[in-house]
C-alpha atoms as a PDB file:
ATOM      1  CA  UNK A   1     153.026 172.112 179.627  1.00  0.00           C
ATOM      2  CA  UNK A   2     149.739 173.683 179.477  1.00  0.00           C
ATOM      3  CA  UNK A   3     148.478 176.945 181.103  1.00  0.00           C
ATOM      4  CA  UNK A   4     145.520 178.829 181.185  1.00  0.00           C
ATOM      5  CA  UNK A   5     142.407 179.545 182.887  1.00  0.00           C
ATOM      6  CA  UNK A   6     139.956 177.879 183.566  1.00  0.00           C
ATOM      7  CA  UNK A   7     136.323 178.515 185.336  1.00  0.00           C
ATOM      8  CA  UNK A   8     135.288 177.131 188.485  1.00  0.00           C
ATOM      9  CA  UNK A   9     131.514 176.742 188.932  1.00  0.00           C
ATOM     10  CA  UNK A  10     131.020 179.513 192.058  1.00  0.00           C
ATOM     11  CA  UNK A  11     129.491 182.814 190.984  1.00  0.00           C
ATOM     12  CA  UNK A  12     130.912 184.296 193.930  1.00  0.00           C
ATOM     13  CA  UNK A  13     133.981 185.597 191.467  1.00  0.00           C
ATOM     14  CA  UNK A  14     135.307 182.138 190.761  1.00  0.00           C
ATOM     15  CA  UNK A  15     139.156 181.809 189.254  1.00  0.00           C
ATOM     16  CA  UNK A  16     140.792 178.185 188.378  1.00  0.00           C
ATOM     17  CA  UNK A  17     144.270 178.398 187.326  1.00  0.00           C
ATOM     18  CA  UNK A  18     145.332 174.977 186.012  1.00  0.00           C
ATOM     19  CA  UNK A  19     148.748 173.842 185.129  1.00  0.00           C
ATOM     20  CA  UNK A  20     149.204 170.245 182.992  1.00  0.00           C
ATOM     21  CA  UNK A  21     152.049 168.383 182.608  1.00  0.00           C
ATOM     22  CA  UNK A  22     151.406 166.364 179.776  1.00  0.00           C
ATOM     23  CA  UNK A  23     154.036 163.191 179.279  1.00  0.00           C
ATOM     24  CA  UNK A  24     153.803 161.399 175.800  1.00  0.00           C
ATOM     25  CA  UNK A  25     155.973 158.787 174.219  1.00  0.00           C
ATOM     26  CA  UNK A  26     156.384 157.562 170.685  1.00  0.00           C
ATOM     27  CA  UNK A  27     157.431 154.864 169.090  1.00  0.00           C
ATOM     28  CA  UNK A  28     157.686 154.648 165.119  1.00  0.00           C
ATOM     29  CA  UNK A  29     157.338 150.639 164.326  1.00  0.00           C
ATOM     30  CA  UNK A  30     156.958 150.418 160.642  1.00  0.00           C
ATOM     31  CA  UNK A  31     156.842 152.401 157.285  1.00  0.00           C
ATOM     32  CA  UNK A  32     154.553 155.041 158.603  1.00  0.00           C
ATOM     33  CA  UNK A  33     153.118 152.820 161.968  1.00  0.00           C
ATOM     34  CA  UNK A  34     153.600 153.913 165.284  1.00  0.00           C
ATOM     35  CA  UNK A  35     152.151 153.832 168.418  1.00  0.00           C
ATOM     36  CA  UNK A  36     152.049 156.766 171.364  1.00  0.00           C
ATOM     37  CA  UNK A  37     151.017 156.685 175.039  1.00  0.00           C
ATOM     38  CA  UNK A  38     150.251 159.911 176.920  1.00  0.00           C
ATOM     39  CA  UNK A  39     148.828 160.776 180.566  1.00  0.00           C
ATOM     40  CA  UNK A  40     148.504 164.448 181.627  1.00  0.00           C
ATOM     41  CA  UNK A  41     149.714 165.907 185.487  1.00  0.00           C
ATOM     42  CA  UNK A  42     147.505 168.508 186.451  1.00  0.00           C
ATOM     43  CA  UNK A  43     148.655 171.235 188.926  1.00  0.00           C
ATOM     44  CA  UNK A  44     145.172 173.442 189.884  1.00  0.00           C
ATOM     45  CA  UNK A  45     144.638 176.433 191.795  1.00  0.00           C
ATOM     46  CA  UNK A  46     141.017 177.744 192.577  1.00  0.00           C
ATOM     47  CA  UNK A  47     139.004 179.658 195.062  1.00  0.00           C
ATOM     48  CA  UNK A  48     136.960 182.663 195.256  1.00  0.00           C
ATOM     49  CA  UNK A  49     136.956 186.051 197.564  1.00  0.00           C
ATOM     50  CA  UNK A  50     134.204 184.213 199.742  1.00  0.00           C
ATOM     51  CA  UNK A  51     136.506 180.767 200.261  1.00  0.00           C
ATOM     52  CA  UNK A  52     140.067 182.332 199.336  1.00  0.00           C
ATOM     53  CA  UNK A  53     142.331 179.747 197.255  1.00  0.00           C
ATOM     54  CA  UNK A  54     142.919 175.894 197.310  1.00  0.00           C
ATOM     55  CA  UNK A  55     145.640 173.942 195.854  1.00  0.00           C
ATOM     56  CA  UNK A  56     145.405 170.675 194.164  1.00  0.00           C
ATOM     57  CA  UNK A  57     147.393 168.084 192.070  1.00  0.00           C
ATOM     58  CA  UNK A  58     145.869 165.078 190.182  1.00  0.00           C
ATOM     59  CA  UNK A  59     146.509 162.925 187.240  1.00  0.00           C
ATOM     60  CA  UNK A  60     144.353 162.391 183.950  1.00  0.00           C
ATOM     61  CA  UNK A  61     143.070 159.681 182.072  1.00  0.00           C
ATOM     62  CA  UNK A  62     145.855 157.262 180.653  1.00  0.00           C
ATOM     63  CA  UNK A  63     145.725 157.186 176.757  1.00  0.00           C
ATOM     64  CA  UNK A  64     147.148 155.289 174.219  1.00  0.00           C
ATOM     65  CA  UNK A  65     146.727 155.401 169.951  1.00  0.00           C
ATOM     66  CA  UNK A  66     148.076 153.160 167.874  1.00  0.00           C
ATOM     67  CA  UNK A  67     148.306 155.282 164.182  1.00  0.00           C
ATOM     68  CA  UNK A  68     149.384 155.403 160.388  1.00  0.00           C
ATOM     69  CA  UNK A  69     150.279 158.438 158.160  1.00  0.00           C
ATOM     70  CA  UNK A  70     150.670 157.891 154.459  1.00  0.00           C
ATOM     71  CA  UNK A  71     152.746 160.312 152.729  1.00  0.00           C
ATOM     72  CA  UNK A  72     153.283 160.431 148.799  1.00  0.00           C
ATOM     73  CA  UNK A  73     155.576 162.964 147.352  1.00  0.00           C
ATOM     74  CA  UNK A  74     155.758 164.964 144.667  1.00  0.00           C
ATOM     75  CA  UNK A  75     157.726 167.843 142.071  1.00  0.00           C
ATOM     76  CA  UNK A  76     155.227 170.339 144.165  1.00  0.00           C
ATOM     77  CA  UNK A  77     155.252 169.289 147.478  1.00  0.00           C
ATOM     78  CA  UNK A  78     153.878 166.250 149.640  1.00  0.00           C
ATOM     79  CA  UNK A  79     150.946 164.854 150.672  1.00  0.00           C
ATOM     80  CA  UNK A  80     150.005 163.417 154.387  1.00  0.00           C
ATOM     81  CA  UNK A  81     146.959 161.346 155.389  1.00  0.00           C
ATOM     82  CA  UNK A  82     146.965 160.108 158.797  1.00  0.00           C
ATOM     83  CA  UNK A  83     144.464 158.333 161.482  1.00  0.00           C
ATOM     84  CA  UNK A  84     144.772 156.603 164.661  1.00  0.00           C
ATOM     85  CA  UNK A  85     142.876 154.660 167.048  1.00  0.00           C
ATOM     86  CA  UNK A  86     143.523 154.497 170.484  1.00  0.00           C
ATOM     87  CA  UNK A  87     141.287 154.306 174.105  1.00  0.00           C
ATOM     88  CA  UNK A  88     141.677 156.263 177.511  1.00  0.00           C
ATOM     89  CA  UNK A  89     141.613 154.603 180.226  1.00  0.00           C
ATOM     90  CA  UNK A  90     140.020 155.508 183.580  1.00  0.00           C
ATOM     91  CA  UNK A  91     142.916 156.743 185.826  1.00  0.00           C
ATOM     92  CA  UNK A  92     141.717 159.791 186.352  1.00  0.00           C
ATOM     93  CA  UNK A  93     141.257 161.521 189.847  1.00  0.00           C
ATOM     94  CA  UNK A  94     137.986 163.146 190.737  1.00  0.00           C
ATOM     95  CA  UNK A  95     139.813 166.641 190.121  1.00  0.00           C
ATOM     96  CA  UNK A  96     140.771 166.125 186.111  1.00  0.00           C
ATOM     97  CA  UNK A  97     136.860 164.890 185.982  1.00  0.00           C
ATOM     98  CA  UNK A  98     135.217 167.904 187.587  1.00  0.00           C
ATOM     99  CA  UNK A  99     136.783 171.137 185.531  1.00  0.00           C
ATOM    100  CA  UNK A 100     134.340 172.403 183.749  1.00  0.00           C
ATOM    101  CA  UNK A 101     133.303 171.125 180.308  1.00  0.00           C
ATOM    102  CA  UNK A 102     135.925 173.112 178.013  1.00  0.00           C
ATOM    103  CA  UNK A 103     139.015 171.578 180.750  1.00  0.00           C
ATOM    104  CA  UNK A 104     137.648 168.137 181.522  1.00  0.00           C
ATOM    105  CA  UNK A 105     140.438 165.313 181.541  1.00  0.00           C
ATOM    106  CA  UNK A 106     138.945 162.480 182.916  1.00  0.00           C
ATOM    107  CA  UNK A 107     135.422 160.697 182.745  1.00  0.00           C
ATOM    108  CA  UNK A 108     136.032 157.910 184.943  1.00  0.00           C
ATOM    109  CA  UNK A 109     134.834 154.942 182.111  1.00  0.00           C
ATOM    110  CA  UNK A 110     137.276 153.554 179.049  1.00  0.00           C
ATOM    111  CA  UNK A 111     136.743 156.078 175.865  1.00  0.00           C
ATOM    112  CA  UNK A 112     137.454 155.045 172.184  1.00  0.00           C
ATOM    113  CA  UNK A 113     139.359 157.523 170.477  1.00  0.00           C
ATOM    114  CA  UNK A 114     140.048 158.555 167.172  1.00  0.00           C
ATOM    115  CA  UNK A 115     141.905 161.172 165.197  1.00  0.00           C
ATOM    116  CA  UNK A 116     142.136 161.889 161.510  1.00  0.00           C
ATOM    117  CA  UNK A 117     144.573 164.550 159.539  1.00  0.00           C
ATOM    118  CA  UNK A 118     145.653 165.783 156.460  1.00  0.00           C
ATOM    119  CA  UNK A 119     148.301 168.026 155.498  1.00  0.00           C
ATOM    120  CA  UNK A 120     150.097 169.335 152.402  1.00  0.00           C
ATOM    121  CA  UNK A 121     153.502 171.214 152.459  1.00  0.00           C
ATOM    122  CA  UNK A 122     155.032 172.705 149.307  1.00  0.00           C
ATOM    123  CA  UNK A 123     157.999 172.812 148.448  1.00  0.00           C
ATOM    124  CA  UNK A 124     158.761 176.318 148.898  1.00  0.00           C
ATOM    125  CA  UNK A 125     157.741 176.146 152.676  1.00  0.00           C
ATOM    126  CA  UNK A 126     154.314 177.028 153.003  1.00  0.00           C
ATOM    127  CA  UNK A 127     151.606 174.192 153.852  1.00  0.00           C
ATOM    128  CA  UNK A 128     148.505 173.808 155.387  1.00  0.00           C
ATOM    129  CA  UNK A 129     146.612 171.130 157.780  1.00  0.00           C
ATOM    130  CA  UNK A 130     143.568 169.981 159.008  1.00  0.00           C
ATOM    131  CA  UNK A 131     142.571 167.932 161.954  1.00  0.00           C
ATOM    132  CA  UNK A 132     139.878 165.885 163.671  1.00  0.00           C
ATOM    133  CA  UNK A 133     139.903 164.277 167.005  1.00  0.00           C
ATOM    134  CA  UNK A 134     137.234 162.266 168.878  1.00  0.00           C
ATOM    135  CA  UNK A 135     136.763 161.159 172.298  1.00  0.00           C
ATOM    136  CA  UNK A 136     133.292 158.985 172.364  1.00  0.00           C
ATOM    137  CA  UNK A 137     132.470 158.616 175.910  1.00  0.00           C
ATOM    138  CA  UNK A 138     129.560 155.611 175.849  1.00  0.00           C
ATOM    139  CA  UNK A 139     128.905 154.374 179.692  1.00  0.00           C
ATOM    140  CA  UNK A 140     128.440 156.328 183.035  1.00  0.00           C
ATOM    141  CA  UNK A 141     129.720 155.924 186.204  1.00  0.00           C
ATOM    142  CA  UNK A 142     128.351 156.458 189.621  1.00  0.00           C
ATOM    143  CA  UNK A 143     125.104 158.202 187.561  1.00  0.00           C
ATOM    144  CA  UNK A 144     127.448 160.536 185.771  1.00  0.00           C
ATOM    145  CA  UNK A 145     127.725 160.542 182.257  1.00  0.00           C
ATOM    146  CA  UNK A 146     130.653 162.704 180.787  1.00  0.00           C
ATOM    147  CA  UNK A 147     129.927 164.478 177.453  1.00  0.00           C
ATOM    148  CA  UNK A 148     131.770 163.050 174.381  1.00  0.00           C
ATOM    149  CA  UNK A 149     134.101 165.534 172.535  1.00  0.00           C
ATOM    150  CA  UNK A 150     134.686 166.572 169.225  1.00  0.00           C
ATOM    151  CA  UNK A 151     137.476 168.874 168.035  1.00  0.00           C
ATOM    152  CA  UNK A 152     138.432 170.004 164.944  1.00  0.00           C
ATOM    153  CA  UNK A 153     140.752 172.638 163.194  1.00  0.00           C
ATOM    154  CA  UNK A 154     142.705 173.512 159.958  1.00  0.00           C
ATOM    155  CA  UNK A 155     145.505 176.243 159.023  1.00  0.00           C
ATOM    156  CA  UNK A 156     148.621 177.523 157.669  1.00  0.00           C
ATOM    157  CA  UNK A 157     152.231 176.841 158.839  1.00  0.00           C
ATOM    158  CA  UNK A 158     155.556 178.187 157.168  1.00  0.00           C
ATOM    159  CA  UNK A 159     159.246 176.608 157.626  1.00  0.00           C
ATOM    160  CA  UNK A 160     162.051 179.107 157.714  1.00  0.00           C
ATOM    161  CA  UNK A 161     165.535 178.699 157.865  1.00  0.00           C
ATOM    162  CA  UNK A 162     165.028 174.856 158.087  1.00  0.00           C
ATOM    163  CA  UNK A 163     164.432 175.347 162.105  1.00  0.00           C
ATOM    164  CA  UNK A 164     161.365 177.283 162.156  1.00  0.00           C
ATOM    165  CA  UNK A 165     157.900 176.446 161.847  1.00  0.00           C
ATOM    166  CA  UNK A 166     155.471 179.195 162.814  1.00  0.00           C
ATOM    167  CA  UNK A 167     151.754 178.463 162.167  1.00  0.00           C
ATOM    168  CA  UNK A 168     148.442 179.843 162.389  1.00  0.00           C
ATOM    169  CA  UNK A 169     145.011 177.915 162.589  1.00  0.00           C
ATOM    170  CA  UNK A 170     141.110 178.379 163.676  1.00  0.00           C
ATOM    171  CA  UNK A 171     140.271 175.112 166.114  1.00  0.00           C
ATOM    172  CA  UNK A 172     136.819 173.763 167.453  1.00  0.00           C
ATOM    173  CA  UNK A 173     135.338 171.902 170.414  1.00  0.00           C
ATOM    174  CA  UNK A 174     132.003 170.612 170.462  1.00  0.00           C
ATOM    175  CA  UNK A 175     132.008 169.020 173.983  1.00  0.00           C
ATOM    176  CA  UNK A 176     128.012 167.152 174.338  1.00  0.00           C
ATOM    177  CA  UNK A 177     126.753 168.080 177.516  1.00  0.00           C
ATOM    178  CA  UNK A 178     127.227 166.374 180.635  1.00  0.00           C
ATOM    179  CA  UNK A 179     124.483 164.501 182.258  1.00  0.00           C
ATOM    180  CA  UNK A 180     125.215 164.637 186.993  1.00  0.00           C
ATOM    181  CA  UNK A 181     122.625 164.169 189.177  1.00  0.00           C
ATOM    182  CA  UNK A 182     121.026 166.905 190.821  1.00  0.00           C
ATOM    183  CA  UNK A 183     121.116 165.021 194.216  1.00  0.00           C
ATOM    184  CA  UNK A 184     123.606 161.692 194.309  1.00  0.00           C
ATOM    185  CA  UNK A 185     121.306 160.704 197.058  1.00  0.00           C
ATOM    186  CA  UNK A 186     117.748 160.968 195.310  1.00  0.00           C
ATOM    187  CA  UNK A 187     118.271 160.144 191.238  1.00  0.00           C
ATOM    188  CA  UNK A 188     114.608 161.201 190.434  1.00  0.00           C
ATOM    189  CA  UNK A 189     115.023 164.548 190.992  1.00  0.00           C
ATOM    190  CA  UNK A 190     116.876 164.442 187.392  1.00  0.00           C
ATOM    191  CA  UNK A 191     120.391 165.747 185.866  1.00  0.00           C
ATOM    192  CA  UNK A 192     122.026 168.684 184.837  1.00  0.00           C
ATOM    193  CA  UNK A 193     123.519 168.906 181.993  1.00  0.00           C
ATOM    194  CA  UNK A 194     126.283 171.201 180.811  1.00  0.00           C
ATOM    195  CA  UNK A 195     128.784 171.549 177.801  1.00  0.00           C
ATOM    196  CA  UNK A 196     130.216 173.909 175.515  1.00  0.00           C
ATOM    197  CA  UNK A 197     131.084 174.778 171.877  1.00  0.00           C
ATOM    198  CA  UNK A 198     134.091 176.751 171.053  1.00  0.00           C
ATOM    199  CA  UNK A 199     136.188 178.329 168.933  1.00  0.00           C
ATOM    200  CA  UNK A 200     139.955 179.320 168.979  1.00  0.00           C
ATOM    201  CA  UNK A 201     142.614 181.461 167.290  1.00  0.00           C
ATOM    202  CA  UNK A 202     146.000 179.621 167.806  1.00  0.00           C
ATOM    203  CA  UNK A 203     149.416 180.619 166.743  1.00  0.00           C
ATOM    204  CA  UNK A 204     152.085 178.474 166.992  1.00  0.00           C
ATOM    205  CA  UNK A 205     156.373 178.445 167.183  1.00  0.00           C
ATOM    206  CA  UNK A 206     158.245 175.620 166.348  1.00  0.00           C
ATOM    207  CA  UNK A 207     162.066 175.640 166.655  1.00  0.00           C
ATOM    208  CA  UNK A 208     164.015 172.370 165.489  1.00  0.00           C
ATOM    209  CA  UNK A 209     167.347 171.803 166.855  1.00  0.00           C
ATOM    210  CA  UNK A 210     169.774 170.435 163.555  1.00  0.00           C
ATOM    211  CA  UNK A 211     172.767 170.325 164.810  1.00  0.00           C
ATOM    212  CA  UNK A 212     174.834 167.652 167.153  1.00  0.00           C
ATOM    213  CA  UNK A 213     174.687 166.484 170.086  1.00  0.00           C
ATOM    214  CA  UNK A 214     171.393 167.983 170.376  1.00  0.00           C
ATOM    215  CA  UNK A 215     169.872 166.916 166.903  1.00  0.00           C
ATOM    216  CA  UNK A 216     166.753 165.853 167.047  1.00  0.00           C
ATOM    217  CA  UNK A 217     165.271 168.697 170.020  1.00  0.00           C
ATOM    218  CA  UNK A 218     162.240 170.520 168.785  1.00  0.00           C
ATOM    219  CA  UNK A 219     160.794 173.406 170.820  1.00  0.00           C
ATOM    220  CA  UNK A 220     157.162 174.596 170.388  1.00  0.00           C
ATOM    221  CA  UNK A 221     155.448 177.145 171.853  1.00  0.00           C
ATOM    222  CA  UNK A 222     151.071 177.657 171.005  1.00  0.00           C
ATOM    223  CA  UNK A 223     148.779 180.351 172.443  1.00  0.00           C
ATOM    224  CA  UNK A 224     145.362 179.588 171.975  1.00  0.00           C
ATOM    225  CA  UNK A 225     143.072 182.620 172.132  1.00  0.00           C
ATOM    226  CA  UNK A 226     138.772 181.894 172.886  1.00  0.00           C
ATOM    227  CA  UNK A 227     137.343 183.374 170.028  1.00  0.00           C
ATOM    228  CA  UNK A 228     133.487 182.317 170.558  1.00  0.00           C
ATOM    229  CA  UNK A 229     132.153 180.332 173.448  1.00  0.00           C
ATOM    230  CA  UNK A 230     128.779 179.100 174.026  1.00  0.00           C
ATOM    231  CA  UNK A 231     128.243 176.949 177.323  1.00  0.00           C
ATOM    232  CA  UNK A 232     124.873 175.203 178.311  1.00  0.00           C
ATOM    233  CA  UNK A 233     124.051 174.542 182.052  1.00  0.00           C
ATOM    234  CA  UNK A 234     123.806 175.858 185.119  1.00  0.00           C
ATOM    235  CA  UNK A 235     127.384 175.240 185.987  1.00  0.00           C
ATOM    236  CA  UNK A 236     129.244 176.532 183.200  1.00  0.00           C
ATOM    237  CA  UNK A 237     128.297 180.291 182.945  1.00  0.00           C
ATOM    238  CA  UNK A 238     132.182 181.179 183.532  1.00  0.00           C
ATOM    239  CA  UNK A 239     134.611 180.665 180.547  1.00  0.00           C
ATOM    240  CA  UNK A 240     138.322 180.002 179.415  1.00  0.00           C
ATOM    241  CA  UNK A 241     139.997 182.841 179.194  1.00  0.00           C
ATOM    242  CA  UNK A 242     143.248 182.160 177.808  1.00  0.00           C
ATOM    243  CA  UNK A 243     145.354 178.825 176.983  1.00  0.00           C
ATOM    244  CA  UNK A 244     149.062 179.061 176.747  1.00  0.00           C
ATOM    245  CA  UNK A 245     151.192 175.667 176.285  1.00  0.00           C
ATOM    246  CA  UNK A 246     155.379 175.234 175.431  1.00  0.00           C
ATOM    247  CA  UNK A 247     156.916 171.943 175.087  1.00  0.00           C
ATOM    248  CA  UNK A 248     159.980 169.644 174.290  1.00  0.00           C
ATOM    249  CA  UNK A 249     160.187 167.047 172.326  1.00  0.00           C
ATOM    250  CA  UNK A 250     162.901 164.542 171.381  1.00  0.00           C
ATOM    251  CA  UNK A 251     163.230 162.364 168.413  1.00  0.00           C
ATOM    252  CA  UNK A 252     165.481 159.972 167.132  1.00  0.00           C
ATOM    253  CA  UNK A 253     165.634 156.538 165.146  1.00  0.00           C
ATOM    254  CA  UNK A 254     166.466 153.671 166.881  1.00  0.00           C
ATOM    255  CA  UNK A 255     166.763 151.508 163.804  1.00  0.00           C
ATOM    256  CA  UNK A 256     169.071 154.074 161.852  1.00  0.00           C
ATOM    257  CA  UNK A 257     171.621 156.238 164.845  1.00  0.00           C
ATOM    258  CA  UNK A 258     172.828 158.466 162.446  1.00  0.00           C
ATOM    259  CA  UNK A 259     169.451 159.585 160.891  1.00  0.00           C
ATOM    260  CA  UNK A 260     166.810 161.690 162.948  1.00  0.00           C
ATOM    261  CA  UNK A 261     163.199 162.622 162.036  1.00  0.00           C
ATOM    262  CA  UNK A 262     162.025 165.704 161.273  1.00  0.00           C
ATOM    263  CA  UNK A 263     160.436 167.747 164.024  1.00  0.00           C
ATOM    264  CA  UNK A 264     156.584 167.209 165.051  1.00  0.00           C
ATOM    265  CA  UNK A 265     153.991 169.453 163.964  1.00  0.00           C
ATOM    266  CA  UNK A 266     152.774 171.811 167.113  1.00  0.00           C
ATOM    267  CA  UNK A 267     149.428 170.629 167.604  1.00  0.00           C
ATOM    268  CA  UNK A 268     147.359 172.762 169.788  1.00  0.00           C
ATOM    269  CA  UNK A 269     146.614 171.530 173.262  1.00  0.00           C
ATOM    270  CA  UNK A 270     142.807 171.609 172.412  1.00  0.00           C
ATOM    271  CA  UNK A 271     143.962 168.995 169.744  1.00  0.00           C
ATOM    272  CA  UNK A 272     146.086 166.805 171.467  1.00  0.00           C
ATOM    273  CA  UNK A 273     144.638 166.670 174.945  1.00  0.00           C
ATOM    274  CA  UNK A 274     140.736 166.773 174.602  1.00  0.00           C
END
C-alpha cells in the first residue's frame, strides 16, 4: 500500500490524500524467467476550504512484464543483471489519469514498458543497486497526450541477521510534460502542458520471515522523502509532500515445496508503480 500526498490543481489551499492498493503476482518460469502482472486500487481524498472534501475510488492501468535476471557468483559476492519488458494497458478510470504529473496512474492508451537493474551484494552483507524504469507513452486519446516517464535510482542495502534488509537510495522521475487542451470544445486555442522532475531520499525495511509455516513472508516498509521538485505548467504549482508505502509479499516454489526464494528487494513505489 502506498500513502502520501499528493497536489490537487486548486490554489484555493488544495490537499489530495491518495491511498493505492497495489496487487502484483509473480510467476518464476525458467532459470532466471518470469513473468509479473500488477494493477493498482486507488483510494483518494481531495478538496479545498472553498469546496470542503470529496471521496473517490478508482483503478489504474493493468500492467504486465515479462523479465530475466542473470546472476553469476563469486568468492566475493554476486552479480545481478536484470531487464524486462512488459505494456500497460488502458483500464484506467478518469481519476488515476488526472493526479497531477508526479501521481499519474493511468493515460488512457497501451504504454511499452521497460525496466533495467543491476545489483551486487557481498558476501559480508553489504550491496548496492541501481535501477531504471520506463513508461513510453506514444498516442493520445480524446486530444490528451500523457507525458512519458522516466525513473531512475541507485543505493546501498545491508542484510542482518539473515531477516533484515534495511536500505538507503537517491531515486529520480523525469515525467515529460503533458499536452490537454485548453478548451475540449475549441482545439485551436492550444494545450497546456505540465510535468515534473524529481528527486527522492528513500529508506527502506525489509523483514524476511525464515521459519515454518510462514516461510517465505517478507515485510517491507519505504518512506520516500521529496528532496528537489521542479514542475512545469499551470496546473502543477502544488507538490508531493511525502510518500509512505508497507507491503507483503509471499513467495514460494511451486516446482520444489520444500525450497523457498529469498525475499524481494523493496523497491520504492516511485520505482515500481510509475
Amino acid at each position: 500500500m502506498q500513502r502520501g500526498d499528493y497536489a490537487k490543481p486548486n490554489p484555493m489551499h488544495a490537499r489530495t490524500e491518495a491511498r493505492i492498493y497495489a496487487f502484483e503476482v509473480a510467476l518464476g518460469l525458467w532459470r532466471g524467467l518470469g513473468v509479473r502482472l500488477g494493477l493498482p486500487l486507488l483510494d483518494v481524498e481531495y478538496g479545498n476550504d472553498e469546496d470542503g472534501d470529496q471521496h473517490d475510488v478508482n483503478v489504474g492501468d493493468l500492467w504486465f512484464r515479462v523479465g530475466y535476471t542473470w546472476a553469476r557468483a563469486s568468492k566475493t559476492g554476486i552479480l545481478r543483471l536484470g531487464g524486462s519488458l512488459g505494456l500497460s494497458l488502458p483500464t484506467g478510470g478518469d481519476l488515476a489519469a488526472d493526479l497531477t504529473s508526479n501521481a499519474s496512474f493511468a493515460s488512457k492508451t497501451v504504454n511499452p514498458l521497460l525496466q533495467l537493474d543491476l545489483s551486487y551484494d557481498f558476501r559480508s552483507g553489504v550491496g548496492f543497486f541501481a535501477v531504471t524504469d520506463v513508461r513510453w507513452v506514444p498516442y493520445e486519446h480524446k486530444g490528451v497526450h500523457t507525458g512519458s516517464a522516466f525513473t531512475y535510482g541507485g543505493g546501498l542495502r545491508l542484510r542482518l541477521y539473515e531477516r533484515l534488509y534495511p536500505s538507503l537510495g537517491i531515486y529520480g522521475l523525469h515525467r515529460l510534460p503533458d499536452k490537454v487542451p485548453l478548451d475540449p470544445m475549441m482545439p485551436m486555442m492550444g494545450t497546456r502542458r505540465r510535468g515534473i522532475d524529481a528527486l527522492y531520499i528513500g529508506v527502506g525495511l525489509a523483514y524476511a520471515v525464515k521459519s515454518k509455516p510462514l516461510k517465505g513472508l517478507s515485510l517491507h516498509a519505504t518512506v520516500m522523502i521529496p528532496a528537489y521538485q521542479y514542475t512545469r505548467g499551470p496546473m502543477t504549482r502544488l507538490v508531493e509532500k511525502l510518500d509512505f508505502t508497507v507491503g507483503i509479499r509471499y513467495g514460494f516454489d511451486a516446482w520444489k515445496p520444500g525450497k523457498t526464494p529469498p525475499p524481494p528487494d523493496p523497491l520504492p513505489s516511485k520505482m515500481a508503480y510509475r
